[in-house]
Protein backbone atom coordinates (compact mmCIF):
# COMPACT_ATOMS: atom_id res chain seq x y z
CA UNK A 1 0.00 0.00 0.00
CA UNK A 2 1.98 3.03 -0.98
CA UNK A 3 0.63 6.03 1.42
CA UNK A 4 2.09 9.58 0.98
CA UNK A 5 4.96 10.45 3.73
CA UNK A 6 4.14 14.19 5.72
CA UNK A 7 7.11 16.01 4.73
CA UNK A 8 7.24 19.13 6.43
CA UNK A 9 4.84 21.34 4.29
CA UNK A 10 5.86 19.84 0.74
CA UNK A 11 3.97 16.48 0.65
CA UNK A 12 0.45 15.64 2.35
CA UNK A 13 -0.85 18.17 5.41
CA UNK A 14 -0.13 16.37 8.62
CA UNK A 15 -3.52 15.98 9.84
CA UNK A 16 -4.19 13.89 6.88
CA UNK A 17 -1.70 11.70 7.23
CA UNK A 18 -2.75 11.23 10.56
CA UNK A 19 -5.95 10.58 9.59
CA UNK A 20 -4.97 8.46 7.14
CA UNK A 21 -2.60 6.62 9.33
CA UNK A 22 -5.23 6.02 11.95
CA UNK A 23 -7.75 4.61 9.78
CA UNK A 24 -5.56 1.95 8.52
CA UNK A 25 -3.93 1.22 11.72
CA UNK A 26 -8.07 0.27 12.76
CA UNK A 27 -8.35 -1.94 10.32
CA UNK A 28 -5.84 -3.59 11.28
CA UNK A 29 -3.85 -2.72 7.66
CA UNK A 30 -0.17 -1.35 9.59
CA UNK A 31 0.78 -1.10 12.69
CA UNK A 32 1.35 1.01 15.04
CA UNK A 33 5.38 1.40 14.42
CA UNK A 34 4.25 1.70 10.77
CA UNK A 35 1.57 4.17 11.67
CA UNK A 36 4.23 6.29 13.84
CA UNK A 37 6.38 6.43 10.89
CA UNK A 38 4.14 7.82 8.19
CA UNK A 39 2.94 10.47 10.32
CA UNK A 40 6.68 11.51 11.13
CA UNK A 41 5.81 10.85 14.96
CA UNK A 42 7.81 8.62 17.49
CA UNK A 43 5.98 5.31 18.41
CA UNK A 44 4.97 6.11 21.89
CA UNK A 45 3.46 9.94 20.62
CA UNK A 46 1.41 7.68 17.51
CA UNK A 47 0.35 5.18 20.79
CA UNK A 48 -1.17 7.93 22.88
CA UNK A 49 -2.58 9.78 19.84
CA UNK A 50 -4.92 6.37 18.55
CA UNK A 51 -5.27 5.86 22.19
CA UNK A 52 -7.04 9.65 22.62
CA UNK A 53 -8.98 8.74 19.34
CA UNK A 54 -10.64 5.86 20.86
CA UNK A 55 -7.80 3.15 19.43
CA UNK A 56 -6.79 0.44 22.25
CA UNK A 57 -3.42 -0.24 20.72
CA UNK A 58 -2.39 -3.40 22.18
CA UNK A 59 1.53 -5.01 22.85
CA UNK A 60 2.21 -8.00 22.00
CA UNK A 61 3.78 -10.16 24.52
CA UNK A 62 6.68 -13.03 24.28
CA UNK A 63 4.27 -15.47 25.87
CA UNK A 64 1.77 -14.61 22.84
CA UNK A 65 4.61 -15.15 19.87
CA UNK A 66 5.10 -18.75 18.52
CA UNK A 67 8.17 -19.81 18.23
């Protein structure tokens, strides 16, 4: 899926990608690292954002991985 990067006033307005980003990261389409990186955010600001926006961004644990 080839989403447009924010860069800084040249490329998409923020809030789009933002927008953009959160909507796929719903569906379940990227994640949250993925979703952090698009908007030019760090993954712990794109974690509280979808968590203010009603997202329950979840971690995975070891115990949950298969080896």
């Amino acid at each position: 899926m080839d989403i447009p990067r924010y860069e800084g006033g040249r490329g998409m307005p923020k809030r789009i990608s933002i927008a953009a980003a959160l909507k796929l990261l719903k569906d379940g389409k990227i994640s949250l690292g993925k979703a952090a990186e698009l908007c030019g955010l760090n993954y712990e600001e794109m974690r509280r954002l979808a968590i203010r926006r009603g997202l329950k961004p979840f971690i995975i644990k070891d115990e949950d991985l298969e080896v």
